[in-house]
PDB file of N, CA and C in Angstrom:
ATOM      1  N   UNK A   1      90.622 112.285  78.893  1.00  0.00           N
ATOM      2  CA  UNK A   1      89.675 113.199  79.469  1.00  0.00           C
ATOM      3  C   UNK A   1      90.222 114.617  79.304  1.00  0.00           C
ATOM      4  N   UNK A   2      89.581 115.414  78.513  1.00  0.00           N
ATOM      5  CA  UNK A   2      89.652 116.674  78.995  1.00  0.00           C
ATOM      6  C   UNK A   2      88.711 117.809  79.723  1.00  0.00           C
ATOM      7  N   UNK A   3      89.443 118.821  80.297  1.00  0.00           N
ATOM      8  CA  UNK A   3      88.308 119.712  80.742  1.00  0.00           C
ATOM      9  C   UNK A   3      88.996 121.232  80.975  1.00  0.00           C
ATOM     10  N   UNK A   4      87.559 122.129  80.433  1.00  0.00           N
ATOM     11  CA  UNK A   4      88.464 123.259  81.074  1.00  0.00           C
ATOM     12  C   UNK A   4      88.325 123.672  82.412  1.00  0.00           C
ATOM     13  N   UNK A   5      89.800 124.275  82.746  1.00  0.00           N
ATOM     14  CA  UNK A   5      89.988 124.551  83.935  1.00  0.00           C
ATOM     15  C   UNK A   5      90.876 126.276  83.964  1.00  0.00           C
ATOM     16  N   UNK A   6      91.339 126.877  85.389  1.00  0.00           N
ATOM     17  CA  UNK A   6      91.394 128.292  85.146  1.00  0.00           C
ATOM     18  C   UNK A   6      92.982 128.139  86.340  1.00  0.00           C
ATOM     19  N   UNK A   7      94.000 128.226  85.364  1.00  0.00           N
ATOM     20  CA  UNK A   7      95.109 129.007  86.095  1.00  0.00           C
ATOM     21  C   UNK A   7      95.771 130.007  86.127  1.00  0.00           C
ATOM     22  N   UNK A   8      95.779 130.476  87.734  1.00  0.00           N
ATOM     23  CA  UNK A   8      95.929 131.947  88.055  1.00  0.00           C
ATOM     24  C   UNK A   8      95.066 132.982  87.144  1.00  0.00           C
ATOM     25  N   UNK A   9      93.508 132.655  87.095  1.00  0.00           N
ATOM     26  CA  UNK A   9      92.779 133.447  86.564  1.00  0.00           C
ATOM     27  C   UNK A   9      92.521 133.243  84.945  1.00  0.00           C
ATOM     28  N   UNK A  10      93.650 132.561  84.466  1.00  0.00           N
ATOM     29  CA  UNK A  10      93.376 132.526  82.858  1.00  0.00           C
ATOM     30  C   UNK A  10      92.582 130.942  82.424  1.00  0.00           C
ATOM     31  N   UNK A  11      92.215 131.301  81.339  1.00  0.00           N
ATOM     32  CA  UNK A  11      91.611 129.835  80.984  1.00  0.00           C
ATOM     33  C   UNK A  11      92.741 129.102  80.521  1.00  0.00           C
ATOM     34  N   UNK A  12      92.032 128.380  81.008  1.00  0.00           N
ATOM     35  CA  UNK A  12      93.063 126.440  80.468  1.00  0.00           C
ATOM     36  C   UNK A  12      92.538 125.470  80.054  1.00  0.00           C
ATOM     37  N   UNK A  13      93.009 124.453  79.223  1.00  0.00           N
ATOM     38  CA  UNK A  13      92.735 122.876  79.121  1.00  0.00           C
ATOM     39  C   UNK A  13      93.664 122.195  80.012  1.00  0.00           C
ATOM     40  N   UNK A  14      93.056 121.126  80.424  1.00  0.00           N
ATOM     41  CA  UNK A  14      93.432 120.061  81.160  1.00  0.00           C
ATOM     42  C   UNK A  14      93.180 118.765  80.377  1.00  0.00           C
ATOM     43  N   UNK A  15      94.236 117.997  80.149  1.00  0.00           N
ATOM     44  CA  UNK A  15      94.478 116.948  79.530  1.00  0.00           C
ATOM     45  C   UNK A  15      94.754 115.600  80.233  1.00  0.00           C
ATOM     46  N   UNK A  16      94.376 114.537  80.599  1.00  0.00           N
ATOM     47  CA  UNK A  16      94.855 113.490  81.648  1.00  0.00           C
ATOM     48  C   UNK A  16      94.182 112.293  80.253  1.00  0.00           C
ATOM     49  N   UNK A  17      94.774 111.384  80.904  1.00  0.00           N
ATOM     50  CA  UNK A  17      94.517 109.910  79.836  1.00  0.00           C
ATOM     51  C   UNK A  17      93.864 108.912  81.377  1.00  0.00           C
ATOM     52  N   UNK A  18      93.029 108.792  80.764  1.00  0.00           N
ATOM     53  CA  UNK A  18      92.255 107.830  82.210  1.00  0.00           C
ATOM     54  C   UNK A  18      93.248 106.331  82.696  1.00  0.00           C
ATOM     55  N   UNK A  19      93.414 106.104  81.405  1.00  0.00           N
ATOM     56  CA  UNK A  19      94.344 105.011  81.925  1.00  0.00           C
ATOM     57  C   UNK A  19      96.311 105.313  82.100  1.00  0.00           C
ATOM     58  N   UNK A  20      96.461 106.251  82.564  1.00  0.00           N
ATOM     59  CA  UNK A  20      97.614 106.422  82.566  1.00  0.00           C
ATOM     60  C   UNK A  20      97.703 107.486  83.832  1.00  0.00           C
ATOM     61  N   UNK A  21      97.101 107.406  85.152  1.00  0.00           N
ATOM     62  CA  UNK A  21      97.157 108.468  85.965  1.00  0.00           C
ATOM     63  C   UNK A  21      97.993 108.840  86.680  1.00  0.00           C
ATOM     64  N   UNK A  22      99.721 108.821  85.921  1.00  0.00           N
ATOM     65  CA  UNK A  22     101.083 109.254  86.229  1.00  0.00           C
ATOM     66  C   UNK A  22     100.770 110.370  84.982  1.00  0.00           C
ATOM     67  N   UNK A  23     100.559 111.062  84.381  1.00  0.00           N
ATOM     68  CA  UNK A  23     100.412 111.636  83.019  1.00  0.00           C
ATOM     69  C   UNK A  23      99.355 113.214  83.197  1.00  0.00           C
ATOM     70  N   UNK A  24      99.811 114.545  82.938  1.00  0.00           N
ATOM     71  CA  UNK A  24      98.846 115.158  82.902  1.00  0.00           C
ATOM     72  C   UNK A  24      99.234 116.372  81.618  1.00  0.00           C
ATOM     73  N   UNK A  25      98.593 116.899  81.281  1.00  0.00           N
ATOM     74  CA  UNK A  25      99.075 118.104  80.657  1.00  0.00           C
ATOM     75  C   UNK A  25      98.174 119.358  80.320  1.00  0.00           C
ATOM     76  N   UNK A  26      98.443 120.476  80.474  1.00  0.00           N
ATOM     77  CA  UNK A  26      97.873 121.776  80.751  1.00  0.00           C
ATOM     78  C   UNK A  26      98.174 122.365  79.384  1.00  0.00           C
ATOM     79  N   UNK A  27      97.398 123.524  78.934  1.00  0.00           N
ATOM     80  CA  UNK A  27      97.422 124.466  77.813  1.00  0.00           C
ATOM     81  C   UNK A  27      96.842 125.831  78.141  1.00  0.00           C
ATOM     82  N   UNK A  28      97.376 126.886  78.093  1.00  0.00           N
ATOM     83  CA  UNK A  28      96.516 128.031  78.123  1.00  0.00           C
ATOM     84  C   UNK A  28      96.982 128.948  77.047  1.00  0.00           C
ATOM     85  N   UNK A  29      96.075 129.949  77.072  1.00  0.00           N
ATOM     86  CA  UNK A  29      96.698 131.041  76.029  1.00  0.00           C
ATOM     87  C   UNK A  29      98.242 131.888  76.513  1.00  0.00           C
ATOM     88  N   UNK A  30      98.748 132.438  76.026  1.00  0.00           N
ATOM     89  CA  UNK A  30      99.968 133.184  76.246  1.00  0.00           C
ATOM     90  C   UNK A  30      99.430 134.122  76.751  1.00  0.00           C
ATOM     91  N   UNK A  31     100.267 135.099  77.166  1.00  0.00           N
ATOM     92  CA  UNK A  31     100.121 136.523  77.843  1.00  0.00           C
ATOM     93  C   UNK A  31     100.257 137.425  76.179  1.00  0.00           C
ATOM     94  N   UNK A  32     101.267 137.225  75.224  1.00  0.00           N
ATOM     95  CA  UNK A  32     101.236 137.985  74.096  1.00  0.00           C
ATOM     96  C   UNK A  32     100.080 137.065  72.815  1.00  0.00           C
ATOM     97  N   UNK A  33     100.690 135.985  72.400  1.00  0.00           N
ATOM     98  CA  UNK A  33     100.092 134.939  71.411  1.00  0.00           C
ATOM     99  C   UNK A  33     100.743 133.601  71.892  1.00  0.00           C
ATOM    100  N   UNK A  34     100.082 133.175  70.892  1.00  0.00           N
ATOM    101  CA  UNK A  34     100.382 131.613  70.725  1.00  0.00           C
ATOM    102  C   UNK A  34      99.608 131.080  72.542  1.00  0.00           C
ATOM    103  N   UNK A  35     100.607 129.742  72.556  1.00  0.00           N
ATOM    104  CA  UNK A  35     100.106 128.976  73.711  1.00  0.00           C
ATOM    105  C   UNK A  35     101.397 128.687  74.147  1.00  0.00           C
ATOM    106  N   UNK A  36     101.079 128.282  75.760  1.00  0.00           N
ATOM    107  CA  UNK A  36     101.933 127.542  76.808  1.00  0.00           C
ATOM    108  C   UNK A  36     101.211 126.287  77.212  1.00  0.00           C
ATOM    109  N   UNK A  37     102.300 125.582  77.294  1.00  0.00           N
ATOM    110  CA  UNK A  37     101.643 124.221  77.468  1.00  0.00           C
ATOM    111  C   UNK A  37     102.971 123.479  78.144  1.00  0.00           C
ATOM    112  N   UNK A  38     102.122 122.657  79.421  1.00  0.00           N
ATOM    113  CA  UNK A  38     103.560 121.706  79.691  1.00  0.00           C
ATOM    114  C   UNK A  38     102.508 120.294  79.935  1.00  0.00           C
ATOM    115  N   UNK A  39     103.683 119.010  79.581  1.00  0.00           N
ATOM    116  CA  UNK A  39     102.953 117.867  79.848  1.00  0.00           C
ATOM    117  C   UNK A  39     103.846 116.939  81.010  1.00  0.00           C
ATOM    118  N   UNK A  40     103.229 116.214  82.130  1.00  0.00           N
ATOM    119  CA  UNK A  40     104.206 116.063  83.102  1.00  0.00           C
ATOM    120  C   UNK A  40     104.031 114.735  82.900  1.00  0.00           C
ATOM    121  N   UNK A  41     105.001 113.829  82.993  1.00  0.00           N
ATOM    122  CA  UNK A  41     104.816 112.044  83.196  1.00  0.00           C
ATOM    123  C   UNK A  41     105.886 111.561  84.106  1.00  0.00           C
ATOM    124  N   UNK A  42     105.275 111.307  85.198  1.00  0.00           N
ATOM    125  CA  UNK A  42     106.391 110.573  86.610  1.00  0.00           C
ATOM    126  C   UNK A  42     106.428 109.204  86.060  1.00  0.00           C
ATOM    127  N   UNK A  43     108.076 109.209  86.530  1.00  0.00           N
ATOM    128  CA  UNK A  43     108.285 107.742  86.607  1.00  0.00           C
ATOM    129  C   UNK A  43     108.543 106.710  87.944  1.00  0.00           C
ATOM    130  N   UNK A  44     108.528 107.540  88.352  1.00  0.00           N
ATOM    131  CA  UNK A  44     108.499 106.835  90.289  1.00  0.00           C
ATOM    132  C   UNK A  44     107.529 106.484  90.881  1.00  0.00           C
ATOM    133  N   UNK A  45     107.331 105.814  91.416  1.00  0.00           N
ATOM    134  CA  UNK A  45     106.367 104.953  92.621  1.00  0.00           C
ATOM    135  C   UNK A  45     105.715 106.151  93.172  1.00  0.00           C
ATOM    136  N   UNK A  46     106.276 106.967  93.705  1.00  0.00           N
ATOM    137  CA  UNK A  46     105.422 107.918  94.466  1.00  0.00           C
ATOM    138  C   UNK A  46     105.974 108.546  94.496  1.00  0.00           C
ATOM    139  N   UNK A  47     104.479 109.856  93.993  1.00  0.00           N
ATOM    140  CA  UNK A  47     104.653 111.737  92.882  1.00  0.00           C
ATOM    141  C   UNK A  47     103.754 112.552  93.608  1.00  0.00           C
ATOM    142  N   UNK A  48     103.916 113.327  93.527  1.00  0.00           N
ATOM    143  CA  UNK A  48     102.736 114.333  93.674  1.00  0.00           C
ATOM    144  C   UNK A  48     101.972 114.291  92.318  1.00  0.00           C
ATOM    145  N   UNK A  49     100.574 115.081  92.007  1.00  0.00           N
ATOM    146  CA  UNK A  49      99.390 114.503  91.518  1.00  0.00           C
ATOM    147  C   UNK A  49     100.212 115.734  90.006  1.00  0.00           C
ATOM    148  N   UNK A  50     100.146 114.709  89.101  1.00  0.00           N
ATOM    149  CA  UNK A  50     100.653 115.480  88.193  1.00  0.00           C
ATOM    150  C   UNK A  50     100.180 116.688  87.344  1.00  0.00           C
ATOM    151  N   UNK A  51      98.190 116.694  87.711  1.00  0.00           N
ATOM    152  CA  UNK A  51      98.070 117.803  87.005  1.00  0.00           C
ATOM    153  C   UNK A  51      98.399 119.212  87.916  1.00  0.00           C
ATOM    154  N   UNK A  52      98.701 119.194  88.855  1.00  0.00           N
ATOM    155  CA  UNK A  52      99.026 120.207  90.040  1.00  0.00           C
ATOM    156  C   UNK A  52     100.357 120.367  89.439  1.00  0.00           C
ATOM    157  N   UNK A  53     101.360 119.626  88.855  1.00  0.00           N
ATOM    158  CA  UNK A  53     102.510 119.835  88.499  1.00  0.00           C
ATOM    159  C   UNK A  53     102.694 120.581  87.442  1.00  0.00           C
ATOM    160  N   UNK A  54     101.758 120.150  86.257  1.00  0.00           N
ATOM    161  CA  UNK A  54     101.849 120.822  85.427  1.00  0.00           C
ATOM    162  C   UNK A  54     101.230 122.452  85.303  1.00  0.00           C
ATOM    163  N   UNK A  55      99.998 122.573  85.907  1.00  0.00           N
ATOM    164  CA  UNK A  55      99.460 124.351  86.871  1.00  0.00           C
ATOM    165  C   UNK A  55     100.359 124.861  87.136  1.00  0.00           C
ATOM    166  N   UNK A  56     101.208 124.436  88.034  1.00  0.00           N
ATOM    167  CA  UNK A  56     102.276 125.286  88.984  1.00  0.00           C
ATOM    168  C   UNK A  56     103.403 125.490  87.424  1.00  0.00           C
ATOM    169  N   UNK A  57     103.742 124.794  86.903  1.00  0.00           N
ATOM    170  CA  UNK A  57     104.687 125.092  85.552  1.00  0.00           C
ATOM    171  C   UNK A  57     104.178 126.160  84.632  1.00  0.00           C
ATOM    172  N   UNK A  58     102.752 126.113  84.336  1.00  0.00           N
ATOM    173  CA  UNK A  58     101.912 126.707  83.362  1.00  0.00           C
ATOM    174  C   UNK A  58     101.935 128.214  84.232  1.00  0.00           C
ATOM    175  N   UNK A  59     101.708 128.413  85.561  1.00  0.00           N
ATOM    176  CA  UNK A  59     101.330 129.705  86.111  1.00  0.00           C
ATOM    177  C   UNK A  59     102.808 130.236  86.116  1.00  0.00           C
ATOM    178  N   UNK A  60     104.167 129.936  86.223  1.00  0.00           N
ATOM    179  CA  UNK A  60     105.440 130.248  86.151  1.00  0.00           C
ATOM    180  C   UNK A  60     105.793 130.462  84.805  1.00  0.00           C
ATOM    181  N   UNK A  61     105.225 129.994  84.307  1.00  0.00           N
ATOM    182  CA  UNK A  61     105.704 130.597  82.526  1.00  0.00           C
ATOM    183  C   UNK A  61     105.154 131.759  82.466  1.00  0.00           C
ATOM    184  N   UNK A  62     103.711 131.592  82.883  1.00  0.00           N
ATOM    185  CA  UNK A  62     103.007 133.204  82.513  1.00  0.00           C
ATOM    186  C   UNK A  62     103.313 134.205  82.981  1.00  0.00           C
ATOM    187  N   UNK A  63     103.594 133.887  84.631  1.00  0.00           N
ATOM    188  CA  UNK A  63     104.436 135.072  85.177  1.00  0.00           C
ATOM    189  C   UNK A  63     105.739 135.599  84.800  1.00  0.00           C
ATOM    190  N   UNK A  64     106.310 134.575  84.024  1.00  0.00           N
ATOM    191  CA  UNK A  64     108.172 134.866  83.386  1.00  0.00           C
ATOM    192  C   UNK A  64     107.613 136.166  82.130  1.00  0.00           C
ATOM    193  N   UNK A  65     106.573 135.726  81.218  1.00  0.00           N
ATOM    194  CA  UNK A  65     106.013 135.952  80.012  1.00  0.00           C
ATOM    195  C   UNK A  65     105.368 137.025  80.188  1.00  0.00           C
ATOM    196  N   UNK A  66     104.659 137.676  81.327  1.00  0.00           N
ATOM    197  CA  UNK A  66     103.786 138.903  81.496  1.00  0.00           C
ATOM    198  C   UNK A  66     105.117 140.263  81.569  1.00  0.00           C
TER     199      UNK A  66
END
């Protein structure tokens, strides 16, 4: 499944695999070029919701990067 979605104001993709809902991964544009992208996969019993994991990674790059 994908969809777009908006972190900290910028556009994003959101990436999840329906059958795998330990698994998420985010893409947005850079602050200069190119892209940022992180993909998160827990291996423990119990995670916090991984596409929230990967947002919070994606909005910390951009802020390192601005």
């Amino acid at each position: 499944m994908v969809e777009d979605v908006s972190v900290d104001g910028r556009r994003a993709v959101l990436s999840r695999q329906p059958q795998d809902p330990d698994t998420c991964g985010i893409a947005s544009g850079a602050p200069d070029s190119g892209v940022i992208g992180w993909w998160v996969q827990y291996q423990a019993a119990d995670h916090p919701d991984p596409c929230e994991a990967a947002a919070t990674l994606v909005k910390l790059t951009l802020e390192l990067r601005a």
